[in-house]
Protein backbone atom coordinates (compact mmCIF):
# COMPACT_ATOMS: atom_id res chain seq x y z
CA UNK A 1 -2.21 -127.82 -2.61
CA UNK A 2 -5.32 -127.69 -4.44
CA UNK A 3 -7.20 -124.73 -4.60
CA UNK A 4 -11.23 -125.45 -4.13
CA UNK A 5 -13.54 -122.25 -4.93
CA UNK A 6 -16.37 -121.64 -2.81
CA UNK A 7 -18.61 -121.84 -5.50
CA UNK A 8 -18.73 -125.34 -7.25
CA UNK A 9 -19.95 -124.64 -11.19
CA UNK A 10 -21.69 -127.46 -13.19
CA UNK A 11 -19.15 -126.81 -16.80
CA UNK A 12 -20.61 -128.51 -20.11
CA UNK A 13 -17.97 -128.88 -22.73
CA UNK A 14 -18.88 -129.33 -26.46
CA UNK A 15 -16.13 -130.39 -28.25
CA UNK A 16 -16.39 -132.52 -31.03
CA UNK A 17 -12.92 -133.95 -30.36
CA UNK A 18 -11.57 -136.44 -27.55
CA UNK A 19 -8.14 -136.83 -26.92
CA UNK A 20 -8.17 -140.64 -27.38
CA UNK A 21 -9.88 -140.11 -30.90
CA UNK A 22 -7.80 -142.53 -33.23
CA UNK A 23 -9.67 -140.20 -36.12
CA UNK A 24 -8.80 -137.01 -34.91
CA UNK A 25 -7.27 -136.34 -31.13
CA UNK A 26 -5.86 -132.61 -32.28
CA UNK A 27 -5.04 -129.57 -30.52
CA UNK A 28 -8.45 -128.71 -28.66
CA UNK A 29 -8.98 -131.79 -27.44
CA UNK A 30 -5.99 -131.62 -25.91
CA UNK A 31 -6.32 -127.71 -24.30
CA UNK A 32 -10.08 -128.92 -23.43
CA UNK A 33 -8.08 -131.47 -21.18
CA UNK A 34 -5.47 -129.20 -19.69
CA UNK A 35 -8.31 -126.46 -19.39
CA UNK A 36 -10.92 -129.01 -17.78
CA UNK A 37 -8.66 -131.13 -15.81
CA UNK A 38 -7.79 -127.67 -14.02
CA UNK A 39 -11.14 -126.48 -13.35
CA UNK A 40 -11.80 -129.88 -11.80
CA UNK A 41 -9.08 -129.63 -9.54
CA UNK A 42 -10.51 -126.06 -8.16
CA UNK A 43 -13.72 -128.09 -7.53
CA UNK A 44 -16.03 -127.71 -10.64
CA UNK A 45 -18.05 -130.47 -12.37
CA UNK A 46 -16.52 -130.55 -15.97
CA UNK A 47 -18.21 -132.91 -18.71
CA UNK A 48 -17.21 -133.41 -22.23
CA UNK A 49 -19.52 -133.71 -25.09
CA UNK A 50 -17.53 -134.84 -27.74
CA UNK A 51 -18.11 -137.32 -31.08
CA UNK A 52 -18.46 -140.77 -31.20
CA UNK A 53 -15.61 -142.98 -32.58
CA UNK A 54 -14.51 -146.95 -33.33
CA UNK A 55 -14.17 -147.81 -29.93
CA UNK A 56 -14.91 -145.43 -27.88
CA UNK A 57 -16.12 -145.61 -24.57
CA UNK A 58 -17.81 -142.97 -21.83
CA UNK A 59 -15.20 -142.35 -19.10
CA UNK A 60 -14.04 -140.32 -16.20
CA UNK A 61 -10.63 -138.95 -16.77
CA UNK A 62 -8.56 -136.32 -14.63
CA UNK A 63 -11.56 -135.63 -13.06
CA UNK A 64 -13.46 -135.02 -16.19
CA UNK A 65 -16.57 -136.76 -16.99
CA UNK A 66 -16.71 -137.48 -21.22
CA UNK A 67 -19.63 -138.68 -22.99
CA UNK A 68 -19.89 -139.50 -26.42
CA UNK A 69 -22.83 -138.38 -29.13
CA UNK A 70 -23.46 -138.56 -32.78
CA UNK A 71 -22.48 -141.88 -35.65
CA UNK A 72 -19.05 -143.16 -34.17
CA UNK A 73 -18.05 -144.32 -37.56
CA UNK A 74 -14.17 -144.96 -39.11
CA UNK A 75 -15.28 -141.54 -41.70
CA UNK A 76 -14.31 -138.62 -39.29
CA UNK A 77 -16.74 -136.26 -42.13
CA UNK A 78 -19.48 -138.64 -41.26
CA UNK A 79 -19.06 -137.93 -37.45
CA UNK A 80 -18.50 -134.53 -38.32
CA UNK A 81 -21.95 -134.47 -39.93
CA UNK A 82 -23.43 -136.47 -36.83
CA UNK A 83 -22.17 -134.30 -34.01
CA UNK A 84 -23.18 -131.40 -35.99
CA UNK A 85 -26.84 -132.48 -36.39
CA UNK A 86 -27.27 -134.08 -32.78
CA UNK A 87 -26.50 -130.61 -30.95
CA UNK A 88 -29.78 -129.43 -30.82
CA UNK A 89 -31.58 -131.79 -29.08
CA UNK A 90 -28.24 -132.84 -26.91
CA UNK A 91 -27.67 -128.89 -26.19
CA UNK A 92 -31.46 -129.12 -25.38
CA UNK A 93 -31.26 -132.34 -23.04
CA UNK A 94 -28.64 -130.24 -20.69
CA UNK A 95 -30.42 -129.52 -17.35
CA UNK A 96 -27.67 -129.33 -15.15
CA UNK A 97 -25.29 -127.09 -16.08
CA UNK A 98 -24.40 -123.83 -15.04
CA UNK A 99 -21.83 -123.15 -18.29
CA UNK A 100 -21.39 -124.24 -21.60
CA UNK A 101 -18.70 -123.68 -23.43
CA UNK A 102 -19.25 -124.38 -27.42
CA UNK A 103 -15.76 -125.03 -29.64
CA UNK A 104 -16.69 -123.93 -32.78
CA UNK A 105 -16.95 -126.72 -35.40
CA UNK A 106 -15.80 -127.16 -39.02
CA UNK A 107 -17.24 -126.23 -41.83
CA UNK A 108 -20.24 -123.98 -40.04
CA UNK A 109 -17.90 -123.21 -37.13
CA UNK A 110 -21.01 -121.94 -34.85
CA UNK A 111 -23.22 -124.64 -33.59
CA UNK A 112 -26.38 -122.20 -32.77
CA UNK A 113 -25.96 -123.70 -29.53
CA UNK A 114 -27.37 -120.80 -28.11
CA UNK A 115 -30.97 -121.03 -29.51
CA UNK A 116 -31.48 -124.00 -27.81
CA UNK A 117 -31.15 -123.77 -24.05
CA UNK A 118 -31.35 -120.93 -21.47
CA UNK A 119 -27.82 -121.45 -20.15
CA UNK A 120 -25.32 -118.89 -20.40
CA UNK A 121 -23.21 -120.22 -23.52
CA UNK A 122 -19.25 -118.97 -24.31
CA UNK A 123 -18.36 -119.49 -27.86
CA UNK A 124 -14.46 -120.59 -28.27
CA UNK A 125 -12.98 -120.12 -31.78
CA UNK A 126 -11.66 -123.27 -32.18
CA UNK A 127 -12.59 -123.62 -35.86
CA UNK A 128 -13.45 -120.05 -37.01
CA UNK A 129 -13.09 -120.02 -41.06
CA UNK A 130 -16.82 -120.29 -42.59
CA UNK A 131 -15.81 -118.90 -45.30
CA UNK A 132 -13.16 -121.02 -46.77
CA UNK A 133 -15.29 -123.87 -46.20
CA UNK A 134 -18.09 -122.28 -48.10
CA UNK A 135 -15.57 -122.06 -50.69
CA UNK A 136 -14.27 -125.40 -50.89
CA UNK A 137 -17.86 -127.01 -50.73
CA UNK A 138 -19.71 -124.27 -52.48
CA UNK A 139 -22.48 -124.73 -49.83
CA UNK A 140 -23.68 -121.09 -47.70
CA UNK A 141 -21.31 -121.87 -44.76
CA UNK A 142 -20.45 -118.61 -44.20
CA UNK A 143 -24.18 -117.21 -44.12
CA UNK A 144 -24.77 -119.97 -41.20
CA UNK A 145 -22.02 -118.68 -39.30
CA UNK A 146 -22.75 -115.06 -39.51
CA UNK A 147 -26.63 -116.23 -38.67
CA UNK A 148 -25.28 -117.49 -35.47
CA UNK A 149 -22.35 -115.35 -34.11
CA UNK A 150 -25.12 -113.11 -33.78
CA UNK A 151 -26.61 -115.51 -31.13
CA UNK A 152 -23.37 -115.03 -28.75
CA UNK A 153 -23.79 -113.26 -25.74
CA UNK A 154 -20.43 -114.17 -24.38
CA UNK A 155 -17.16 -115.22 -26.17
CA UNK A 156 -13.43 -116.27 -25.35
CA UNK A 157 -11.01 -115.42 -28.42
CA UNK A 158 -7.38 -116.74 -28.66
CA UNK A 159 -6.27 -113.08 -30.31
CA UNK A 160 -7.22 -110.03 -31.36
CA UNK A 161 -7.80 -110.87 -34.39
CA UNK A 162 -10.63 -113.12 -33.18
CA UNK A 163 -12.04 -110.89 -31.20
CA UNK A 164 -12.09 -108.00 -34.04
CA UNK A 165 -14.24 -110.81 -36.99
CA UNK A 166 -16.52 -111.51 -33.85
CA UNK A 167 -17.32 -108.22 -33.00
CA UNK A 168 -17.91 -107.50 -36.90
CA UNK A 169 -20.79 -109.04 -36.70
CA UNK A 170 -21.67 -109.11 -32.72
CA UNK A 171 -21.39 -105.96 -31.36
CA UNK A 172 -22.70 -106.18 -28.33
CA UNK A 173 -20.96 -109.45 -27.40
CA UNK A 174 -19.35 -109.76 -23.77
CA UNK A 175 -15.89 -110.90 -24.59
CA UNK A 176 -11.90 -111.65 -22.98
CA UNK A 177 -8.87 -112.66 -25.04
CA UNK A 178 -7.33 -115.97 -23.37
CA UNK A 179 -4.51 -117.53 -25.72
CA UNK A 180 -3.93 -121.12 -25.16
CA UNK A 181 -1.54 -122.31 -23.06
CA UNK A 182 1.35 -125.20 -22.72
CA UNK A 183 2.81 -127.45 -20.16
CA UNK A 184 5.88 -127.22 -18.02
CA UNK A 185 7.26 -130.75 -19.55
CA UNK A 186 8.25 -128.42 -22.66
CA UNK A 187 10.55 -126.39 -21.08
CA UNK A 188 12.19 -129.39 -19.69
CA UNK A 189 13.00 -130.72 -23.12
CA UNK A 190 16.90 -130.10 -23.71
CA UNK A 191 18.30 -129.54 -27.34
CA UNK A 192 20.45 -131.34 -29.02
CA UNK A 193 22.88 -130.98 -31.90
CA UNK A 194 20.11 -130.51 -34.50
CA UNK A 195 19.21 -132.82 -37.13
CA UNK A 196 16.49 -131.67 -39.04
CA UNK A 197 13.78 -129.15 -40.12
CA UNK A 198 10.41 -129.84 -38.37
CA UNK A 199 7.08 -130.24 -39.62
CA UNK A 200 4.82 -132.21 -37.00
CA UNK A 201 0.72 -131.59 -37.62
CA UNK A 202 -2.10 -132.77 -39.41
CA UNK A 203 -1.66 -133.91 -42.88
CA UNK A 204 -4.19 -132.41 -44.36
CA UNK A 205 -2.94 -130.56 -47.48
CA UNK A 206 -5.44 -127.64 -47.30
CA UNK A 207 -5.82 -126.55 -44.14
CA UNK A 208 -1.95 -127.03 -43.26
CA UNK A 209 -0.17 -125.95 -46.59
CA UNK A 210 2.11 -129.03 -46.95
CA UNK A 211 1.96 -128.46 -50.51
CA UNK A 212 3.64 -124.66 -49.94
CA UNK A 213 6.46 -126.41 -47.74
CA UNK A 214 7.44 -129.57 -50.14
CA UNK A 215 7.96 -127.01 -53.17
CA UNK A 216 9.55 -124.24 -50.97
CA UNK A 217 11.71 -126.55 -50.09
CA UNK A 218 12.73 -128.36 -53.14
CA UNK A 219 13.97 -124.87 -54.10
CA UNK A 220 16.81 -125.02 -51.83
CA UNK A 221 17.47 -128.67 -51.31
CA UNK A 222 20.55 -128.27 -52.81
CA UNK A 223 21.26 -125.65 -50.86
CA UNK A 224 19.93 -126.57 -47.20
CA UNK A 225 22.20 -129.24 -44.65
CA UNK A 226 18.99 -130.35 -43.26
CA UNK A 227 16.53 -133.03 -43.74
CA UNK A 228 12.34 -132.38 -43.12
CA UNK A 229 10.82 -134.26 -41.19
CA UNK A 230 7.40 -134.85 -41.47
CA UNK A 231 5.64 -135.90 -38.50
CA UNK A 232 2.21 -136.90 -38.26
CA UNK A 233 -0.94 -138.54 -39.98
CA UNK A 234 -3.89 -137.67 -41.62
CA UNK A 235 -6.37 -137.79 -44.92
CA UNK A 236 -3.73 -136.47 -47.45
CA UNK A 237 -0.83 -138.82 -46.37
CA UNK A 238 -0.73 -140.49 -49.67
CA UNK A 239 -0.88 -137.69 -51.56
CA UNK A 240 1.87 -135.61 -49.88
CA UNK A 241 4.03 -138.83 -50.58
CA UNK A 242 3.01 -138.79 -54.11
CA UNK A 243 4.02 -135.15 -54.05
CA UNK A 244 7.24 -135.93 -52.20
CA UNK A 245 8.01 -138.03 -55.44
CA UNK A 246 7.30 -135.83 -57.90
CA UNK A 247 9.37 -132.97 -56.59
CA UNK A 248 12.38 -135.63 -56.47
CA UNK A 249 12.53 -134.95 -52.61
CA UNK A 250 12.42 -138.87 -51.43
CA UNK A 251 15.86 -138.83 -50.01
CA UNK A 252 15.13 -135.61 -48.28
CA UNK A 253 12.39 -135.69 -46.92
CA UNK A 254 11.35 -137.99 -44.39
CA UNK A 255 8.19 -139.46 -42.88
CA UNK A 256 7.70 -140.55 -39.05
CA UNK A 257 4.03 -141.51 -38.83
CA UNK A 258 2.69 -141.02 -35.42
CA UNK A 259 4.44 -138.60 -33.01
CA UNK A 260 3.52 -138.84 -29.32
CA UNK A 261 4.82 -138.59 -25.87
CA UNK A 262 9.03 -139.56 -25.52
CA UNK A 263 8.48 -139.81 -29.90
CA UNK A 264 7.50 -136.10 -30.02
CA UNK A 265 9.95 -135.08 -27.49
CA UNK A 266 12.64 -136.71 -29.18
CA UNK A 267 12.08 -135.18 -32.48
CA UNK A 268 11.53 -131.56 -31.06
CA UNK A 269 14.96 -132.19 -29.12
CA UNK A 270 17.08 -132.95 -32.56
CA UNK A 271 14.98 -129.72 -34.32
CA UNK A 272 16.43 -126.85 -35.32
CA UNK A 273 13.56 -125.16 -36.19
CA UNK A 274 9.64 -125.87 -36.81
CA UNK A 275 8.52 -125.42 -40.24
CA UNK A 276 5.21 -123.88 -39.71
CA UNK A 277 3.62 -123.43 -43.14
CA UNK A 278 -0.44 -123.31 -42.54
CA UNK A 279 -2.54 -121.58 -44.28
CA UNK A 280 -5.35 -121.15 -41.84
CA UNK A 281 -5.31 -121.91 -37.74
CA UNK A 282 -7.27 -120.97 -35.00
CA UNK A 283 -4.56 -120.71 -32.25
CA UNK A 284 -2.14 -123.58 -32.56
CA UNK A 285 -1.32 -125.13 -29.78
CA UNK A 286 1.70 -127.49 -31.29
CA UNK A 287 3.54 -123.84 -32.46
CA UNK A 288 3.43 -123.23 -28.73
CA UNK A 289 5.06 -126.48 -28.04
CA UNK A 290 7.77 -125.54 -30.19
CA UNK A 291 8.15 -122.55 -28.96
CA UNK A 292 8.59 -123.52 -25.57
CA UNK A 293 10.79 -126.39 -26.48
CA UNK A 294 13.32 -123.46 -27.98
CA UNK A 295 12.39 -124.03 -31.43
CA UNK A 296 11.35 -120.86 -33.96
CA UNK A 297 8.69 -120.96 -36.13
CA UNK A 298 8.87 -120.17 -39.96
CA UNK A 299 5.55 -120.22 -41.59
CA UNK A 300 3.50 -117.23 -42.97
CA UNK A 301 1.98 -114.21 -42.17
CA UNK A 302 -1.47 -115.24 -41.09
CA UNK A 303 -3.97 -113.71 -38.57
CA UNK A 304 -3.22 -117.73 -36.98
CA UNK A 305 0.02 -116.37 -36.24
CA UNK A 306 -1.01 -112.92 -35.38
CA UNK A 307 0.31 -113.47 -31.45
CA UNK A 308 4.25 -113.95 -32.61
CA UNK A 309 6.51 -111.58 -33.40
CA UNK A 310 9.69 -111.42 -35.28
CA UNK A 311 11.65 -112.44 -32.84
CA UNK A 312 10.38 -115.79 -32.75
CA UNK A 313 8.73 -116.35 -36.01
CA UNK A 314 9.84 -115.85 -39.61
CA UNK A 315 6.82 -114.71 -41.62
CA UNK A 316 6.58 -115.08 -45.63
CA UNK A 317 4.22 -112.99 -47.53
CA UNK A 318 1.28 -115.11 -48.00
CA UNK A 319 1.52 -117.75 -49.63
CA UNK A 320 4.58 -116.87 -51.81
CA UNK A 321 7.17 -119.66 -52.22
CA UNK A 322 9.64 -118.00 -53.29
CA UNK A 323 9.72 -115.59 -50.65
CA UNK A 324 9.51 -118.96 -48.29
CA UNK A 325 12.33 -120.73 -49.35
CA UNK A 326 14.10 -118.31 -48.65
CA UNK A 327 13.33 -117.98 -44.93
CA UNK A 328 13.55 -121.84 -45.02
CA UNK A 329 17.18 -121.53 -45.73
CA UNK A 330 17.82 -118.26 -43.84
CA UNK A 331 16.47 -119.87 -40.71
CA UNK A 332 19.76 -122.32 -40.97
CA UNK A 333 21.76 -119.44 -40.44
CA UNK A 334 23.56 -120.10 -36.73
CA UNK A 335 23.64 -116.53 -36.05
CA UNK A 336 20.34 -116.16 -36.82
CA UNK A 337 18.93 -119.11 -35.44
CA UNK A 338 20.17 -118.82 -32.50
CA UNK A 339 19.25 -115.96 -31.03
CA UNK A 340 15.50 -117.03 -32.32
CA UNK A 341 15.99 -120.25 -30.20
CA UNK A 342 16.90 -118.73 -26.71
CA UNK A 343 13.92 -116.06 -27.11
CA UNK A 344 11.67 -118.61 -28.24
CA UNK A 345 11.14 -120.52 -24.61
CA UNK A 346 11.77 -117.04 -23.41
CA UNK A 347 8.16 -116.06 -25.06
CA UNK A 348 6.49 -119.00 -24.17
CA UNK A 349 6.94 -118.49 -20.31
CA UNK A 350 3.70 -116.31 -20.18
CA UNK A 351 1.78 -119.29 -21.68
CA UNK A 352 0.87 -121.07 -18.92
CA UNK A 353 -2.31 -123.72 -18.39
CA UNK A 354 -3.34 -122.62 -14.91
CA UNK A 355 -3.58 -119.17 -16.49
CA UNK A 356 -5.67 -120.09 -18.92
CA UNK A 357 -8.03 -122.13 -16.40
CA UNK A 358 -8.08 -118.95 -14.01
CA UNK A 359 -9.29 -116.75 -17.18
CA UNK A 360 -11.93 -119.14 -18.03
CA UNK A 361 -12.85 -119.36 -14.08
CA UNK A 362 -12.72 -115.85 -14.17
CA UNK A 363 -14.82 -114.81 -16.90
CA UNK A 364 -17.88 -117.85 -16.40
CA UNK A 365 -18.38 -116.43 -12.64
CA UNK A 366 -18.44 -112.97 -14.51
CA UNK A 367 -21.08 -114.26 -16.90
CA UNK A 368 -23.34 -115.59 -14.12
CA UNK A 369 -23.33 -112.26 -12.52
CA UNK A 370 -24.32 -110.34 -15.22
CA UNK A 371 -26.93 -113.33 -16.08
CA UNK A 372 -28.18 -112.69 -11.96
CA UNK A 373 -28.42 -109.03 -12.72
CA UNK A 374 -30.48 -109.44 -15.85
């Protein structure tokens, strides 16, 4: 039975992501779903602000209105750019709207969304890493972000760890940790004699650290019963094959393109583990798939990965591959392994959607009181 609250809020979404973006369609368009689809179902109005895209069309979906700014062109930097730039006078456009809840955006991560309307407005980390942009581009992204965390009155971090670089610079702002969360049709996923090592994400050699995994891995191919599979699509795809070919790895390594629905199921069912080898993330919501599916995660020790522990999660020093390879291989160990496996689903139990949707509930009715009061 669904539950309708007696109060029916007016939810704005800005996410530059939809989850039927050929471009892009990653793991916060995918929690804004679960999260929105939720809130609908308790009676709220949710809309989606998210970027244009080759085909893309304004819809109503699981009770979720989306509608579509910025370029729409085939270069997801271009839209990037476009969404970016058309915030202001979209954020400013919003009349009615009780809530709006910004997802940070690469490179600048905050929006300023604040400094352009009057209604109450929760930041969500979704892309919180300024600084390595700033970095990488050698443009002040950093300075922009710090400019505008300060305009946060209210926030919603995945960690601690979140919480703690908001604060840093925010003080005073009004905040409650909410991890993501993950669906029951995990859990239901049964395991299978396993036939390879896992990697399913983005290819995008930076962000993901693709690069640490193919030469951690050569180091023990000789050594290691177990294929990798690579799963997934993105900017870098040719050069992580070019990479795969320098490193001699062709016969070991193997490539699966696009990994949906039954696909993705399929592949996390023959796993015995999930390589997990990023080397930034906000709060990854496929390494809570995994986890709920019974696989472990090896990766390294990152604030992204702050919310495991070591009974579920094999952390390297980062970004050492020496020290890597060697987890890579000592994660093939059955009596290891294992025991990793039955805890894993055992840990993602408290992971829930609905929770997630009641925290959110929770904390924008808390938000309008205080609003009231001031």
């Amino acid at each position: 039975m669904k539950h309708i609250t007696d109060k029916k809020l007016r939810i704005v979404f800005l996410d530059f992501d939809d989850i039927k973006n050929p471009l892009l369609g990653a793991g916060q368009a995918k929690a804004t779903l679960e999260v929105g689809k939720r809130l609908a179902e308790k009676g709220h109005l949710v809309t989606v602000l998210c970027s244009r895209y080759p085909g893309y069309e304004d819809r109503k979906e699981n009770g979720i209105k989306y509608v579509h700014i910025g370029l729409g062109t085939s270069n997801i930097r271009l839209n990037n750019l476009g969404y970016i730039f058309s915030i202001p006078l979209t954020v400013r456009n919003i009349k009615n709207a009780d809530i709006i809840v910004e997802c940070f955006t690469a490179p600048i991560s905050t929006l300023l969304s604040p400094l352009f309307t009057k209604i109450p407005v929760v930041g969500l980390p979704t892309s919180f890493e300024a600084e390595r942009f700033a970095k990488l581009y050698h443009l002040p992204f950093d300075k922009v972000e710090k400019f505008g965390l300060k305009q946060y009155k209210y926030f919603l971090p995945y960690t601690k760890y979140f919480e703690q670089k908001m604060k840093q610079v925010n003080q005073k702002v009004i905040s409650k940790i909410v991890p993501e969360g993950v669906g029951a049709e995990f859990f239901k996923i049964k395991q299978k004699n396993p036939k390879h090592i896992l990697f399913l994400g983005r290819f995008d050699i930076g962000q993901k650290g693709i690069d640490l995994l193919l030469r951690s891995y050569q180091k023990i191919a000789k050594d290691i019963n177990y294929p990798l599979m690579m799963a997934g699509y993105g900017p870098d795809e040719s050069k992580i094959k070019s990479l795969v070919k320098e490193l001699g790895l062709e016969k070991q390594v193997i490539f699966t393109g696009k990994t949906f629905g039954a696909k993705k199921e399929k592949l996390l069912s023959e796993s015995l583990y999930v390589a997990f080898p990023s080397r930034h993330e906000g709060f990854s919501l496929f390494s809570l798939e995994a986890l709920a599916a019974g696989l472990p995660l090896v990766g390294f020790n990152i604030p992204g990965l702050s919310w495991t522990n070591s009974g579920i999660a094999l952390k390297a020093k980062k970004f050492s591959i020496n020290e890597y390879s060697k987890l890579l291989l000592k994660a093939t160990d059955k009596n290891i392994i294992g025991k990793m496996r039955e805890e894993a689903r055992i840990f993602a139990k408290k992971y829930t959607w609905e929770n997630v949707a009641n925290n959110f509930e929770q904390f924008f009715n808390l938000a309008l009181k205080i609003e009231r009061i001031n």
